[in-house]
Each structure stands twice: as C-alpha cells, then as structure tokens.
Protein backbone atom coordinates (compact mmCIF):
# COMPACT_ATOMS: atom_id res chain seq x y z
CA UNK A 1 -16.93 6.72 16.22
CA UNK A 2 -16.56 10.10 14.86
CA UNK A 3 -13.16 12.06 12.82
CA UNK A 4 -13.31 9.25 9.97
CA UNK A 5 -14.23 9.48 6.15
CA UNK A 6 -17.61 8.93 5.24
CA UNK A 7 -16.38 6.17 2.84
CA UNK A 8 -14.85 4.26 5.79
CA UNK A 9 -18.52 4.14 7.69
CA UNK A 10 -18.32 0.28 6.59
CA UNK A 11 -15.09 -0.17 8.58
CA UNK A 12 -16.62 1.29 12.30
CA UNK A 13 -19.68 -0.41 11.50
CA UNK A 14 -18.19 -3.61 11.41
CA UNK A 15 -19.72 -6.22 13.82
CA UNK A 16 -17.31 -8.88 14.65
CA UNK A 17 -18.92 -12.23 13.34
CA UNK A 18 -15.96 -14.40 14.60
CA UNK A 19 -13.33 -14.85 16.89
CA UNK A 20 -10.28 -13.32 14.94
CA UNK A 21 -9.44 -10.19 12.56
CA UNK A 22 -6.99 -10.22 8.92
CA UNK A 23 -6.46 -7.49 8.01
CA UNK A 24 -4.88 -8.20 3.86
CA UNK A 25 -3.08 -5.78 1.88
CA UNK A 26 -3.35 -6.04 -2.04
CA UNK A 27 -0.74 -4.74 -4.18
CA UNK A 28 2.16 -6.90 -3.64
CA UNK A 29 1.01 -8.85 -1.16
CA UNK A 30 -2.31 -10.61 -2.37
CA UNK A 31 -1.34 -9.78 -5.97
CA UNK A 32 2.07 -9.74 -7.77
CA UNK A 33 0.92 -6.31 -9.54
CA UNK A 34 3.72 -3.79 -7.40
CA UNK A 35 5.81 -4.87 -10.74
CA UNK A 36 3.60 -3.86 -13.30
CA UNK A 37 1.61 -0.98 -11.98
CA UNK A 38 4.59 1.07 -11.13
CA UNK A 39 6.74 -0.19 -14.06
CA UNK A 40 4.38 0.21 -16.98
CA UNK A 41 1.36 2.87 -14.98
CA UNK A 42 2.96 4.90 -12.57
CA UNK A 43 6.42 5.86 -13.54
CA UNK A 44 5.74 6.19 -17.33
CA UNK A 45 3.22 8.96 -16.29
CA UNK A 46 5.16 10.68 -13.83
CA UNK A 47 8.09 11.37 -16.31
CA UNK A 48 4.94 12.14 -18.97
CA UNK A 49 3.16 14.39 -16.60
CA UNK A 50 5.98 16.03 -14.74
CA UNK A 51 8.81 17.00 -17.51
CA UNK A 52 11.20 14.32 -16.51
CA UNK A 53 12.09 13.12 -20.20
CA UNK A 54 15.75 14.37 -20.38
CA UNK A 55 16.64 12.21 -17.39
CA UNK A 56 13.90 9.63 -17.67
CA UNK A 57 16.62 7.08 -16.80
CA UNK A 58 17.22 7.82 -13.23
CA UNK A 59 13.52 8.87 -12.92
CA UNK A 60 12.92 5.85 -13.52
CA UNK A 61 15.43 3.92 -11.00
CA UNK A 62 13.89 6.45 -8.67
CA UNK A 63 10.71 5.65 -8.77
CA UNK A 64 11.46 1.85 -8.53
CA UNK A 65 13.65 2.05 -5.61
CA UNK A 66 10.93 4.21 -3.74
CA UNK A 67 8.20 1.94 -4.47
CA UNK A 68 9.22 -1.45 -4.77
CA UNK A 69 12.60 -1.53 -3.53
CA UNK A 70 12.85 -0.33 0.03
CA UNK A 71 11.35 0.75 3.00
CA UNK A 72 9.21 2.94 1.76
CA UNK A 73 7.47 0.11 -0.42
CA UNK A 74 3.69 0.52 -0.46
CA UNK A 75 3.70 4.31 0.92
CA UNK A 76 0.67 6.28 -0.63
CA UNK A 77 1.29 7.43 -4.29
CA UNK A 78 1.74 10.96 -3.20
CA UNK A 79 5.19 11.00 -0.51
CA UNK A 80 6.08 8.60 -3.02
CA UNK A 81 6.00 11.41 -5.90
CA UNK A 82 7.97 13.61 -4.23
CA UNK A 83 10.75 11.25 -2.74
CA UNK A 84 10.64 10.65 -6.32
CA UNK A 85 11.51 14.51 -7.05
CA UNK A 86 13.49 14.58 -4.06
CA UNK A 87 16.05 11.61 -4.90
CA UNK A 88 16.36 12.89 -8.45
CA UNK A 89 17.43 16.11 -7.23
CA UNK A 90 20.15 14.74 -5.33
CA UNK A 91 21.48 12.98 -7.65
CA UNK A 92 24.47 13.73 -9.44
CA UNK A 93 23.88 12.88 -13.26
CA UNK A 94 20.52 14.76 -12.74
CA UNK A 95 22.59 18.04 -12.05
CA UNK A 96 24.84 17.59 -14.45
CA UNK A 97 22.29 17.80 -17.06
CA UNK A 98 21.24 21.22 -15.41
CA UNK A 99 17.78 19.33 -14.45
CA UNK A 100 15.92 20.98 -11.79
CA UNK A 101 13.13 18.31 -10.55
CA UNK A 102 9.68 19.47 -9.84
CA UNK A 103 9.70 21.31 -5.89
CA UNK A 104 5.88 20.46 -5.59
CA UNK A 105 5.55 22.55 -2.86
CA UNK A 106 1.62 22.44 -3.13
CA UNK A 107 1.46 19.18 -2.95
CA UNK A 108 3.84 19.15 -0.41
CA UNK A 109 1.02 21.27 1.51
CA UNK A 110 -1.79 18.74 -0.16
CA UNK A 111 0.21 16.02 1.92
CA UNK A 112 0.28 17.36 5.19
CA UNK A 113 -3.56 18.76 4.70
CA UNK A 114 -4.70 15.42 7.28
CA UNK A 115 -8.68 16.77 6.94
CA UNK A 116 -7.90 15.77 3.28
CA UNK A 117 -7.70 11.65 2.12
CA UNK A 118 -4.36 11.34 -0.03
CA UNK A 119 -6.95 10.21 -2.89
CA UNK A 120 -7.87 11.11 -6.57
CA UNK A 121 -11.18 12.77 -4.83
CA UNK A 122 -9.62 14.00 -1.74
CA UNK A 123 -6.88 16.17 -4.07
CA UNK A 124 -10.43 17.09 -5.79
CA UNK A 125 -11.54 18.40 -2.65
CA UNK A 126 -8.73 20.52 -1.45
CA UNK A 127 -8.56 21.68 -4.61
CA UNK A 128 -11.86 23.64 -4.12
CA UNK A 129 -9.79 25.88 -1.68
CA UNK A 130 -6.27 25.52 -3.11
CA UNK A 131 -6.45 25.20 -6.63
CA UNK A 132 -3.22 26.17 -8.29
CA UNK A 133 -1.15 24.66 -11.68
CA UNK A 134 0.51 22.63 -9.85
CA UNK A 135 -2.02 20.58 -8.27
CA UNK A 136 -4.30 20.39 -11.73
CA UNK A 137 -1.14 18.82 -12.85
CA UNK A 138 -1.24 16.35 -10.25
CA UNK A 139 -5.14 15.81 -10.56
CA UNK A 140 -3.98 15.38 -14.45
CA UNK A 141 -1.17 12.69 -13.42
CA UNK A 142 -3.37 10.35 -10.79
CA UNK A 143 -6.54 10.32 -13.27
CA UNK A 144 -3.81 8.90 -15.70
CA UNK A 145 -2.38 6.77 -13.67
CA UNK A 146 -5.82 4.76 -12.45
CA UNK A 147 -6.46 4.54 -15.84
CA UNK A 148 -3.48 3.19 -17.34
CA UNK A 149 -3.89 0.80 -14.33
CA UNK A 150 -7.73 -0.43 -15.34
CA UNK A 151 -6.54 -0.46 -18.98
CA UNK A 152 -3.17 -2.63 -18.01
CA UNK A 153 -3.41 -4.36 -15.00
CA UNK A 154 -5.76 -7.59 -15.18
CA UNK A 155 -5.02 -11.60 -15.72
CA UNK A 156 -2.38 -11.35 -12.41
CA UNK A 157 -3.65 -14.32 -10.15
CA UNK A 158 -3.08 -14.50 -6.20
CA UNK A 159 -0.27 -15.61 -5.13
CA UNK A 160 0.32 -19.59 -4.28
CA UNK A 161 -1.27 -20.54 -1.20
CA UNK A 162 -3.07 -16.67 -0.28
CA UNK A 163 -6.74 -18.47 -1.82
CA UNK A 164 -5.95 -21.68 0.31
CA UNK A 165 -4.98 -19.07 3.34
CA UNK A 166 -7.97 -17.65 2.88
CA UNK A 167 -10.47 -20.22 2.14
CA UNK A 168 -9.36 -21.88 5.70
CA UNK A 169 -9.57 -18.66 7.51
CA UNK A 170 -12.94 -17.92 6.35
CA UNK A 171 -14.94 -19.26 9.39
CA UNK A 172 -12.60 -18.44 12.32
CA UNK A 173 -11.86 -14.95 11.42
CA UNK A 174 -13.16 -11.38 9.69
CA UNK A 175 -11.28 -10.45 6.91
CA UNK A 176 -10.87 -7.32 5.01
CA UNK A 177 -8.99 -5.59 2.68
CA UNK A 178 -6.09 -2.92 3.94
CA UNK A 179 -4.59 -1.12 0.70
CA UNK A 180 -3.43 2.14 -0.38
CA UNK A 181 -4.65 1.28 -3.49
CA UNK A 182 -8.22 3.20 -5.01
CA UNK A 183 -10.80 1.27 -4.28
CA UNK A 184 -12.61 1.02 -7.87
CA UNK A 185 -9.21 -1.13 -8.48
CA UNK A 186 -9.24 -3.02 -5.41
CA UNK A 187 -12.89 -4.01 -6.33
CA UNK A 188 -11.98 -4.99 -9.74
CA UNK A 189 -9.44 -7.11 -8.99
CA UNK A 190 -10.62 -9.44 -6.44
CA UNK A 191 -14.01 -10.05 -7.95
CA UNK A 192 -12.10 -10.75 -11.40
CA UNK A 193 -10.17 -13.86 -9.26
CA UNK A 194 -13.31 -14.37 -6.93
CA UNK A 195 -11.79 -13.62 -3.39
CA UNK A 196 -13.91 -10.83 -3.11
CA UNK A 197 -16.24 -13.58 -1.03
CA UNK A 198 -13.75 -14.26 1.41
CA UNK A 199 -13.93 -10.24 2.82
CA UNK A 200 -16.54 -7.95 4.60
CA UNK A 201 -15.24 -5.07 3.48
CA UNK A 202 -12.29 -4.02 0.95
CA UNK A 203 -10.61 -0.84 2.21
CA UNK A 204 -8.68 1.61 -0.04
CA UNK A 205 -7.27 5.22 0.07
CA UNK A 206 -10.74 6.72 0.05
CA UNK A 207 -11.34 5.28 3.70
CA UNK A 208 -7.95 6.79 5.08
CA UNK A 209 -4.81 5.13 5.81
CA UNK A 210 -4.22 1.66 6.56
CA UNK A 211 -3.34 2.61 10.33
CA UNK A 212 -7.28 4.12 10.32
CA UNK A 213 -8.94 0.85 8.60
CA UNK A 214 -7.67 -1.50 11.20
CA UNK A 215 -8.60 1.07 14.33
CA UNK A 216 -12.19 1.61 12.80
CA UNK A 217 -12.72 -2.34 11.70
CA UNK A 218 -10.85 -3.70 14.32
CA UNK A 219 -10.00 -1.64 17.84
CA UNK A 220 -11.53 -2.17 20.48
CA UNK A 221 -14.14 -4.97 18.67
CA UNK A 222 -11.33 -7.92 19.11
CA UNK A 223 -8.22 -8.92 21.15
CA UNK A 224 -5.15 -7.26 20.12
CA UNK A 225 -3.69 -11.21 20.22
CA UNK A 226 -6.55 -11.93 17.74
CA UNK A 227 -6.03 -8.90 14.77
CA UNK A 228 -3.28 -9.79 12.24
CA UNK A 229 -2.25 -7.67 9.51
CA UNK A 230 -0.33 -9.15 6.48
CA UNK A 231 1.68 -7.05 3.76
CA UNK A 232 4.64 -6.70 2.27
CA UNK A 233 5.60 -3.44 3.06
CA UNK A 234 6.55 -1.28 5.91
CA UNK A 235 3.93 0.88 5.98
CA UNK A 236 1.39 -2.39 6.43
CA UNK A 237 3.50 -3.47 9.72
CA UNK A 238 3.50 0.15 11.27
CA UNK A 239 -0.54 0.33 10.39
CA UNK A 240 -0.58 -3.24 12.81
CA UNK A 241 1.99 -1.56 15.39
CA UNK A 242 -0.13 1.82 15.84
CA UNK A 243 -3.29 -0.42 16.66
CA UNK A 244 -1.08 -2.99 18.99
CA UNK A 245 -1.86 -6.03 16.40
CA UNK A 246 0.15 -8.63 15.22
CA UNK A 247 1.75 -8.45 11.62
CA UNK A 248 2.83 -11.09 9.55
CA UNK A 249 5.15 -10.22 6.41
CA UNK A 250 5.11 -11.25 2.65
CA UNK A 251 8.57 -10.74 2.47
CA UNK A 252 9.08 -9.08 -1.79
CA UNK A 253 11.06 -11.46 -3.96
CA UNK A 254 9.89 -14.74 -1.97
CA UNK A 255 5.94 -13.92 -2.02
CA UNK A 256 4.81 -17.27 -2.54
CA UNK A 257 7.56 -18.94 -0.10
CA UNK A 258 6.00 -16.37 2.33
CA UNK A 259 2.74 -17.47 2.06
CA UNK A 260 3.21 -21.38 1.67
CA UNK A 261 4.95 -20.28 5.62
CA UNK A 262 1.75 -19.18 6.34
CA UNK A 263 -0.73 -21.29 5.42
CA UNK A 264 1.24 -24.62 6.41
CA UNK A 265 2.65 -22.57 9.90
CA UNK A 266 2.34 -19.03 10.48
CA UNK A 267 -1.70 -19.12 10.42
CA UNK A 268 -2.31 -22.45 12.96
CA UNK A 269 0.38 -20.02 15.16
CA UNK A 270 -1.94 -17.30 15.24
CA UNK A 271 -4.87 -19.58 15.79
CA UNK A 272 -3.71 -21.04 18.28
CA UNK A 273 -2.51 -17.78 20.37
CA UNK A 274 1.14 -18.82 19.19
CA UNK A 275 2.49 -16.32 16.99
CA UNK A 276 3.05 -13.29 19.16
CA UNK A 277 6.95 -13.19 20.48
CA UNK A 278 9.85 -14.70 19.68
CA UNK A 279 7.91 -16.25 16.00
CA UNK A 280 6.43 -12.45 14.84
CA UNK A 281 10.21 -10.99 15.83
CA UNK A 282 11.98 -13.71 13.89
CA UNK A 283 9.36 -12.99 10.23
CA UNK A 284 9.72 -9.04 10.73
CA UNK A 285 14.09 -9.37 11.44
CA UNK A 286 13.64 -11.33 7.98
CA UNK A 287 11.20 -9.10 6.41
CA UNK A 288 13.11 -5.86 7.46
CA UNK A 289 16.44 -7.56 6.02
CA UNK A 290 15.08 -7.60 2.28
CA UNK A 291 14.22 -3.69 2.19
CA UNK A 292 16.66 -0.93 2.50
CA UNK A 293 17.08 2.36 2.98
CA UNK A 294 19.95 4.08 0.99
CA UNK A 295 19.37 3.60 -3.24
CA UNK A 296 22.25 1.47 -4.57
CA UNK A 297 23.64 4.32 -6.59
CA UNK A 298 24.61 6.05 -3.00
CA UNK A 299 26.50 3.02 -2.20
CA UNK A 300 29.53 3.64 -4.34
C-alpha cells in the first residue's frame, strides 16, 4: 500500500492473527493524563512560548475548553494551537487589554501541508523548505512541550477495568494503539504499566492520523463488523466512521463507568456481532451529549 509514512510501514504490514481488530486511543482514554498534560505541559508553554502572559487567564480557559472540554477533544496539538489563538481573539476581555493573539499564518500553511505529518519531525521537515520565525517558534514550543511531558507525566495508571478489557481481548482480537500522541510517549507509558504486551503495534502522530492507522492496520484485512475503535474524543469516532468501523466511547468525566460498560457488556456485544445498531447509536447519543461546541463564556 503506497501514500503512507515510512513510520506507519508496521501498520500495512500488519497480518491479522485473529478474528477481530481494537483499535485504543491513549490520552484520555487508556490513561487519565488529558488533565495533566494540557494543564501543567501544554498550556503553560503555549502562553511561555507565544507572548500570552498579559491575558494568561483566558489563554488558559482556552486552551482547556479546546482540548479537554469539547468536541474538539483529542484534535492534533497543532488546530488545537490556533483555535487556541483564534478563541482568544474573539474574546472580549482579550481586546480590551489591546491583545492581539498570535495569526500563525505559517503554521496555518504547516497544517494544511498533508505531504507533511502534524509531528515534532514532520514541522522539522517542512521546515527545510519553509523555514521562517514563526515556525522555529513553534519547533521551540512542541520540543518543550514533549519534554515537560517526559519530565511530568508518569505514575498515572489505566483506567479501572481497560487492563481486564484488555487482558480478555487478547486472544480473539489484534490490538493496537490509535493516538495523536508522539510515539516516544506512547511507548513510555504503556511499558511503564506493562500493557505494552497486549498490542502489535502502538501508533502515534509520526504514522499519520488516526483515520490512516486504522485504514493501513485494519481495511480491507478484517470485517468492518469486526474493527472497533475506542476513545474519548471526537476525532477517535470520525477515524472509525471514515474506515466504516464500529466505535465505542469513553465518555470524559465517567472514564471508568465507561469502561466497567465495556468490559462487563459492550465487549461480549461486539464479540458476539451485537453491538452494531441501535447499542453503538445509544453510547455515541451519550458520548456526543458530554462535549460541546460553544465555550461557556459565549453562553451569557
């Protein structure tokens, strides 16, 4: 299969061993680290990095609403910088402090650059060609970020009942990892709690989007009644729409109620070529409930 990464080679070579495909997100969704990476890593660098000090209050409620607090939960670190930028220009207390967020139009142009992965080492790359301030600003602010992440984020167990999910899953269906997340972290995080044995590959931004892992591990190698993807953001659910797959949500706030569901229901559904229909609509209706799309500070 050609027009893919050569990091993601492991995901088309995949040779289906079993009967079913999981697809697992990380962040979030195996982990309860969403709260503490973009809390303590990701926004205290962007206001460091990008000048938003004198209104590093609603940067921050900015970058908390984009990333953990709405629809666009999970979405790759770099739409997520400028919706940042984008929400803080609307706002109203941000202009009456005469404070004109960052434009970022190169990184706008970094974004929609699709031969380029929206990683640390595909910026790197297009940076060969488009180097400008801007962008070694941004190179500046993602180094930071992984490595306030390595330096902060460790000692945050799986969530109740995703080992157990996992462990029962392990001979009746190929897992692998499905994350946004660099893949040095993704590696470091499931050997520290020794799940790393339960998947044949872990997948992060260097291999593409999450849409891409599950079409090179997945299409066409298994029944579209057999691939499942579980997250707990939107992004995760339109990666299992745009390969026809089933998606199964852990819904943010009741994580571990949303995987005690699936281990003691949602999984012997799937199994059992029961969780397509009226069951999958009834999760998502739930899981799209808990996310929204307007910041409260729009809502009057």
């Amino acid at each position: 299969m050609a027009g893919f990464p050569e990091p993601a080679r492991p995901l088309a070579e995949l040779k289906p061993k079993h009967e079913f495909f999981v697809g697992i997100d990380s962040d979030g969704c195996a982990f309860d680290t969403m709260e503490i990476k973009h809390k303590e890593c990701f926004i205290p660098n962007i206001i460091k990095y990008w000048g938003l000090q004198p209104v590093s209050k609603y940067a921050r409620e900015a970058g908390e609403f984009v990333n953990l607090y709405s629809k666009w939960r999970g979405v790759n670190r770099w739409p997520a910088l400028v919706m940042v930028f984008d929400l803080l220009r609307e706002r109203r207390e941000v202009q009456e402090r005469n404070f004109v967020p960052p434009e970022a139009p190169d990184i706008h142009k970094f974004i929609a650059a699709e031969a380029f992965p929206k990683s640390n080492d595909g910026l790197s790359a297009y940076m060969k060609e488009h180097s400008s301030p801007e962008l070694e600003t941004a190179l500046a602010w993602t180094i930071a970020v992984n490595d306030t992440v390595a330096d902060m984020v460790h000692d945050v167990p799986p969530y109740p009942h995703m080992r157990e999910s996992l462990d029962l899953l392990a001979d009746k269906a190929d897992m692998i990892v499905v994350s946004s997340t660099p893949v040095r972290a993704l590696t470091s995080e499931w050997h520290e709690h020794d799940i790393a044995k339960y998947v044949r590959v872990i997948a992060g931004q260097e291999m593409g989007n999450k849409a891409l892992h599950l079409k090179l591990a997945a299409g066409g190698k298994y029944p579209e009644d057999r691939i499942l993807m579980i997250g707990d953001a939107p992004g995760d659910m339109r990666a299992a729409q745009a390969n026809n797959a089933l998606f199964y949500p852990i819904n943010p706030g009741n994580e571990a109620e949303s995987w005690l569901r699936f281990y003691e229901e949602a999984m012997s559904r799937f199994l059992a070529g029961q969780y397509a229909g009226d069951y999958e609509a009834k999760v998502i209706a739930e899981f799209e409930a808990v996310l929204p799309e307007v910041p409260p500070w729009k809502l009057g």
